[in-house]
Protein backbone atom coordinates (compact mmCIF):
# COMPACT_ATOMS: atom_id res chain seq x y z
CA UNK A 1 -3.71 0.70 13.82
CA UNK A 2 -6.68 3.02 15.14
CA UNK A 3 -8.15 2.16 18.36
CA UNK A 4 -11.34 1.37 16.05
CA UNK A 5 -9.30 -1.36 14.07
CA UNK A 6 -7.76 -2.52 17.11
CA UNK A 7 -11.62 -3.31 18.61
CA UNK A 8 -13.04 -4.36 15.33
CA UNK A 9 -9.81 -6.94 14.70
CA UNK A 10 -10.02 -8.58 18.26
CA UNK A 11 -13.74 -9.12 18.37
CA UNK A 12 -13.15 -11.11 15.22
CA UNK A 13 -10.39 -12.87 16.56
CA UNK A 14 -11.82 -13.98 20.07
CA UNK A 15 -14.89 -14.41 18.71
CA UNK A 16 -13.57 -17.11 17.02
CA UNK A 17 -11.05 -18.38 19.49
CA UNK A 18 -14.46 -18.25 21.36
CA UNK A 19 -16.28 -20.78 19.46
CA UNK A 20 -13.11 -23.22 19.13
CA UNK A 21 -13.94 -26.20 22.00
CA UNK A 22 -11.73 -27.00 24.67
CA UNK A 23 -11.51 -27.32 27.90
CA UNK A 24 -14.04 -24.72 29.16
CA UNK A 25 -16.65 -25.76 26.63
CA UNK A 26 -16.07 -29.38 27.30
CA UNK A 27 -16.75 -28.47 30.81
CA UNK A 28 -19.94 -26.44 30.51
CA UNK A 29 -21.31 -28.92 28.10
CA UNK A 30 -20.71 -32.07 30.62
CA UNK A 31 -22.44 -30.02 33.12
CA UNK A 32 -25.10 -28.71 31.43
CA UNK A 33 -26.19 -32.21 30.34
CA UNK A 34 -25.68 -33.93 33.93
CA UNK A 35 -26.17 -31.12 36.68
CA UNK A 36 -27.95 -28.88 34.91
CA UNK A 37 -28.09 -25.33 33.63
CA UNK A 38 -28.05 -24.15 36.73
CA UNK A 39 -24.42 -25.80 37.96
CA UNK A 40 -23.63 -25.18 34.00
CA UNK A 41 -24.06 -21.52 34.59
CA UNK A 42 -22.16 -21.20 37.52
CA UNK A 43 -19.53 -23.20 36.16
CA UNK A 44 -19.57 -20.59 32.86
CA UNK A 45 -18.88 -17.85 35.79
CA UNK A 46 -16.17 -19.55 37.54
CA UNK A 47 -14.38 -20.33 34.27
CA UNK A 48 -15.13 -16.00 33.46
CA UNK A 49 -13.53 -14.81 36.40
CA UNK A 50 -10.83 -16.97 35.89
CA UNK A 51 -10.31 -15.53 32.73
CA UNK A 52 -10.74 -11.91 34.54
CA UNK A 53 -7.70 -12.54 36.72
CA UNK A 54 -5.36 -14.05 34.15
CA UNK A 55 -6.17 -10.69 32.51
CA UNK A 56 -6.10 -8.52 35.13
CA UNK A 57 -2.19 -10.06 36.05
CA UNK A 58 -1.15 -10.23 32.34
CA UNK A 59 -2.09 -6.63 31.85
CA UNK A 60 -0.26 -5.38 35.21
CA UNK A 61 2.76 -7.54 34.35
CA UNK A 62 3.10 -6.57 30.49
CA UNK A 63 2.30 -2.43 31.44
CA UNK A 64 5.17 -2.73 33.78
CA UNK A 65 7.35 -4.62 31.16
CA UNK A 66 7.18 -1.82 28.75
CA UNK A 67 7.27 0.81 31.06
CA UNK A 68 10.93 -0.64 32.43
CA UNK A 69 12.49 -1.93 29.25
CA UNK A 70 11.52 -1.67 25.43
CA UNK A 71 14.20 -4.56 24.86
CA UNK A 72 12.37 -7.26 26.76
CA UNK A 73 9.13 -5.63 25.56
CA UNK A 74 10.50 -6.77 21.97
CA UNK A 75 11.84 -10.12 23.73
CA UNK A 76 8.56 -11.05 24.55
CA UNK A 77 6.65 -10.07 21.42
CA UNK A 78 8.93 -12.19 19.07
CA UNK A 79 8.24 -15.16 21.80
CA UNK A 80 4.45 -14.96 21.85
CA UNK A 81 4.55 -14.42 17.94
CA UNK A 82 6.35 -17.89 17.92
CA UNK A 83 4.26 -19.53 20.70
CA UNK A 84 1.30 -18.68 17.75
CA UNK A 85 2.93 -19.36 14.87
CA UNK A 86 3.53 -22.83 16.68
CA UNK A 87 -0.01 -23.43 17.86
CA UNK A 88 -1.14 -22.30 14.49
CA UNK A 89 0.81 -24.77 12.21
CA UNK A 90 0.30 -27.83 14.86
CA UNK A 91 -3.89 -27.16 14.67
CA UNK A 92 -3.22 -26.60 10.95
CA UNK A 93 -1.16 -29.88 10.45
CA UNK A 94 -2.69 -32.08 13.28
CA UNK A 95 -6.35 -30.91 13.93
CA UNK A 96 -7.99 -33.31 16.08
CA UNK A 97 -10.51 -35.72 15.07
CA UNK A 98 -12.96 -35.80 18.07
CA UNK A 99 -13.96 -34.01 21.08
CA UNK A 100 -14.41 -35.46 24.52
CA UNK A 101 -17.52 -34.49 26.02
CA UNK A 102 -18.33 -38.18 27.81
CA UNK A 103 -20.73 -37.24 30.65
CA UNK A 104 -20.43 -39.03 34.01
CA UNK A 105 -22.61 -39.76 36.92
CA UNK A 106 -24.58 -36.66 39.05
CA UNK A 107 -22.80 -35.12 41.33
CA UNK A 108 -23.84 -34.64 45.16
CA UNK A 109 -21.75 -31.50 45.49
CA UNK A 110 -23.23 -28.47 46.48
CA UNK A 111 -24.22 -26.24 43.40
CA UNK A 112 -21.34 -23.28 44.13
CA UNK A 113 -18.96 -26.21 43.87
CA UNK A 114 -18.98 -26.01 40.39
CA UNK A 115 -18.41 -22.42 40.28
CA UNK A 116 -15.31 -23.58 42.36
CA UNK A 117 -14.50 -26.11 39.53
CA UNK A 118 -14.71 -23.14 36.65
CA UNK A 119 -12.54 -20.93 38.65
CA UNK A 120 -9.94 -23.06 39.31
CA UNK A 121 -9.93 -24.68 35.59
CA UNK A 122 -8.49 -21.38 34.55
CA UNK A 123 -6.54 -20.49 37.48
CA UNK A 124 -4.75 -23.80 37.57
CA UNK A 125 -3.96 -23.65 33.67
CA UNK A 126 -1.19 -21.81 32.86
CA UNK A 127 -1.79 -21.91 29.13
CA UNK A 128 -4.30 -19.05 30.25
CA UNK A 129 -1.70 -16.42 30.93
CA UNK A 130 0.59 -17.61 28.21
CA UNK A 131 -1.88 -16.82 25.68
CA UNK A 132 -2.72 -13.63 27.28
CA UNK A 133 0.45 -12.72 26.94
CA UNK A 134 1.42 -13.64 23.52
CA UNK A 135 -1.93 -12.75 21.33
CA UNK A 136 -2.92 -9.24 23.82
CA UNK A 137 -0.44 -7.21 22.96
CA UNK A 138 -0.46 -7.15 19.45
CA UNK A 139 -3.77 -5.17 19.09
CA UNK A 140 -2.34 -2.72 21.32
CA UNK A 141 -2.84 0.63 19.58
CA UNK A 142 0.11 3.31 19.67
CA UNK A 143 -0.34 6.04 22.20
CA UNK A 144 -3.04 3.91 24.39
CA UNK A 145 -2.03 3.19 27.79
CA UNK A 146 -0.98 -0.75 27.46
CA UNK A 147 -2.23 -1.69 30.97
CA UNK A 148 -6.02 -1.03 31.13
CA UNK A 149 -6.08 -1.42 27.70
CA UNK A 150 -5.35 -5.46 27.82
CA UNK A 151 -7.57 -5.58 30.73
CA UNK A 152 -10.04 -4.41 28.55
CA UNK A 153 -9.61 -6.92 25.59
CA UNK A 154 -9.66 -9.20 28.42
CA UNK A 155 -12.92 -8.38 29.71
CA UNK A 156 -13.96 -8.38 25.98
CA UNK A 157 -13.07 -11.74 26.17
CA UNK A 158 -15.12 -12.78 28.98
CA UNK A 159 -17.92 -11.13 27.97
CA UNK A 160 -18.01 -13.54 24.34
CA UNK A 161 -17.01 -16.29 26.47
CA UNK A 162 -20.35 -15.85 29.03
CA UNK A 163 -22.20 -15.66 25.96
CA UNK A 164 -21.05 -18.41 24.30
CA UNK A 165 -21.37 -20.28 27.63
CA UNK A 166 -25.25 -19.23 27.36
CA UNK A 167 -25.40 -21.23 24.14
CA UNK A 168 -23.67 -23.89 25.18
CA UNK A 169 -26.30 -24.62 27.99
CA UNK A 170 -29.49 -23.62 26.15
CA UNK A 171 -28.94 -25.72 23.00
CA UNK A 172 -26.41 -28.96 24.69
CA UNK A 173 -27.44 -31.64 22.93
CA UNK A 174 -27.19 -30.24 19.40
CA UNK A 175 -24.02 -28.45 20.20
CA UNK A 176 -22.44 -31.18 21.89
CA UNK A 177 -23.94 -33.29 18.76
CA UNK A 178 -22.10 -31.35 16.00
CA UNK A 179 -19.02 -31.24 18.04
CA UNK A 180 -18.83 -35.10 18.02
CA UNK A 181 -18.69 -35.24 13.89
CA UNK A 182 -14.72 -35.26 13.47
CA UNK A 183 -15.40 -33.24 10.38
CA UNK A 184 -16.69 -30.25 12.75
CA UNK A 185 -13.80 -30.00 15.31
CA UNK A 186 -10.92 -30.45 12.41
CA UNK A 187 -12.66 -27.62 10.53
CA UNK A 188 -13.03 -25.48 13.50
CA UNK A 189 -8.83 -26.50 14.28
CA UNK A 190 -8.09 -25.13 10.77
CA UNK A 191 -9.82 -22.17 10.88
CA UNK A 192 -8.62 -21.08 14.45
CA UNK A 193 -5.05 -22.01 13.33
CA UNK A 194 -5.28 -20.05 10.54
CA UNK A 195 -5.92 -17.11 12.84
CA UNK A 196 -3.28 -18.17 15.45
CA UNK A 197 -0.64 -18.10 12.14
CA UNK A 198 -1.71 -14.73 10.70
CA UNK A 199 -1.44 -13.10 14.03
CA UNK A 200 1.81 -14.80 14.64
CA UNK A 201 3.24 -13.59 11.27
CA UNK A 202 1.83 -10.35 11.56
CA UNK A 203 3.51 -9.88 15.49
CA UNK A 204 7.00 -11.05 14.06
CA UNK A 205 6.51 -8.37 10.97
CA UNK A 206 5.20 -5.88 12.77
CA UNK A 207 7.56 -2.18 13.04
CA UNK A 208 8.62 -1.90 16.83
C-alpha cells in the first residue's frame, strides 16, 4: 500500500467512524441545544485535544514497540484485528435502536468548563487508546516512519472530528432529530461495523 492509498483509505474510514454517534456527538449535541454553540464549541475542542493526546501516546508507544520487537509488533496486530472483528460483528448483530441525546437543565458553570468536560471525556475513556491502537496501524505504509506517521492519521482524525463537531452545532435540532429515528442509528451501526469487520479481516490477512 502507497502512502497515497494509505491517505485515501483512512479518510474514508474515519470519515465514517466520524459520522457514527456516540459519546462525543451525544455530548456536543446536548450542549449545543442547552448552553449553546458557544460551550458546544469548546466542548468540540476539549473532546479534539483529547483525541490529540491519545494519538500522540499511541503513536510514541506503538513506534517504540516495533522498533524493540517485531514479535509483539505481530502480537498486537492480531489483537487489535480481533478487538475489530469483535466490535464489527456485535454493531452488525446488535445495532442499537436509539440514541440518547435527553438534554438537561442550563448549567451555571463557567463557559471553559465545558472545554474541561470534552477533554476529560476522552482522556478518561480508555476505549480511545484501544482503538488507536488496534485500527492505526494497519494503514501504516512500508518504509514510513510508524511514529509520526500515526500521529498524523491522528490529527487527520481530529481535524474530521472538529468538522463534524461544526455540523453538529450549526444544524442540532435536525441532526439530533434524525438520530432519534431507530432506523437511522441501526443503519449507521451496520455500516460502521461493516468497516470495523473488513479492516479486522484485512489486519489478520495481511503479510507481516
Amino acid at each position: 500500500m502507497t502512502l497515497a492509498q494509505a491517505l485515501a483509505a483512512y479518510l474514508v474510514a474515519a470519515g465514517l467512524l466520524t459520522l457514527t454517534p456516540g459519546l462525543d456527538t451525544a455530548l456536543i449535541l446536548r450542549t449545543a441545544a442547552v448552553e449553546g454553540p458557544r460551550r458546544a464549541a469548546l466542548a468540540a475542542v476539549g473532546i479534539t485535544s483529547g483525541c490529540l493526546v491519545w494519538g500522540a501516546a499511541v503513536a510514541l508507544g506503538l513506534g517504540a514497540l516495533l522498533a524493540a520487537s517485531s514479535l509483539a509488533f505481530s502480537v498486537l496486530t492480531w489483537a487489535g484485528a480481533a478487538y475489530l472483528v469483535w466490535l464489527g460483528l456485535g454493531l452488525i448483530l446488535k445495532p442499537r435502536d436509539g440514541f440518547d441525546i435527553a438534554a438537561g437543565a442550563l448549567s451555571a458553570e463557567s463557559d471553559f468548563a465545558w472545554l474541561r468536560r470534552g477533554l476529560l471525556t476522552n482522556l478518561l475513556n480508555p476505549k480511545v487508546g484501544v482503538f488507536y491502537i488496534s485500527f492505526l496501524p494497519q494503514f501504516l505504509p512500508a518504509g514510513v516512519a510508524p511514529a509520526p506517521f500515526i500521529f498524523l492519521l491522528a490529527v487527520i482524525h481530529a481535524a474530521l472530528g472538529l468538522g463534524w463537531s461544526a455540523c453538529l452545532i450549526g444544524a442540532t435540532r435536525p441532526i439530533a432529530g434524525a438520530l432519534r429515528r431507530a432506523s437511522v442509528v441501526r443503519w449507521l451501526d451496520r455500516l460502521t461495523g461493516g468497516v470495523f469487520l473488513a479492516f479486522g479481516v484485512r489486519l489478520a490477512l495481511a503479510p507481516r
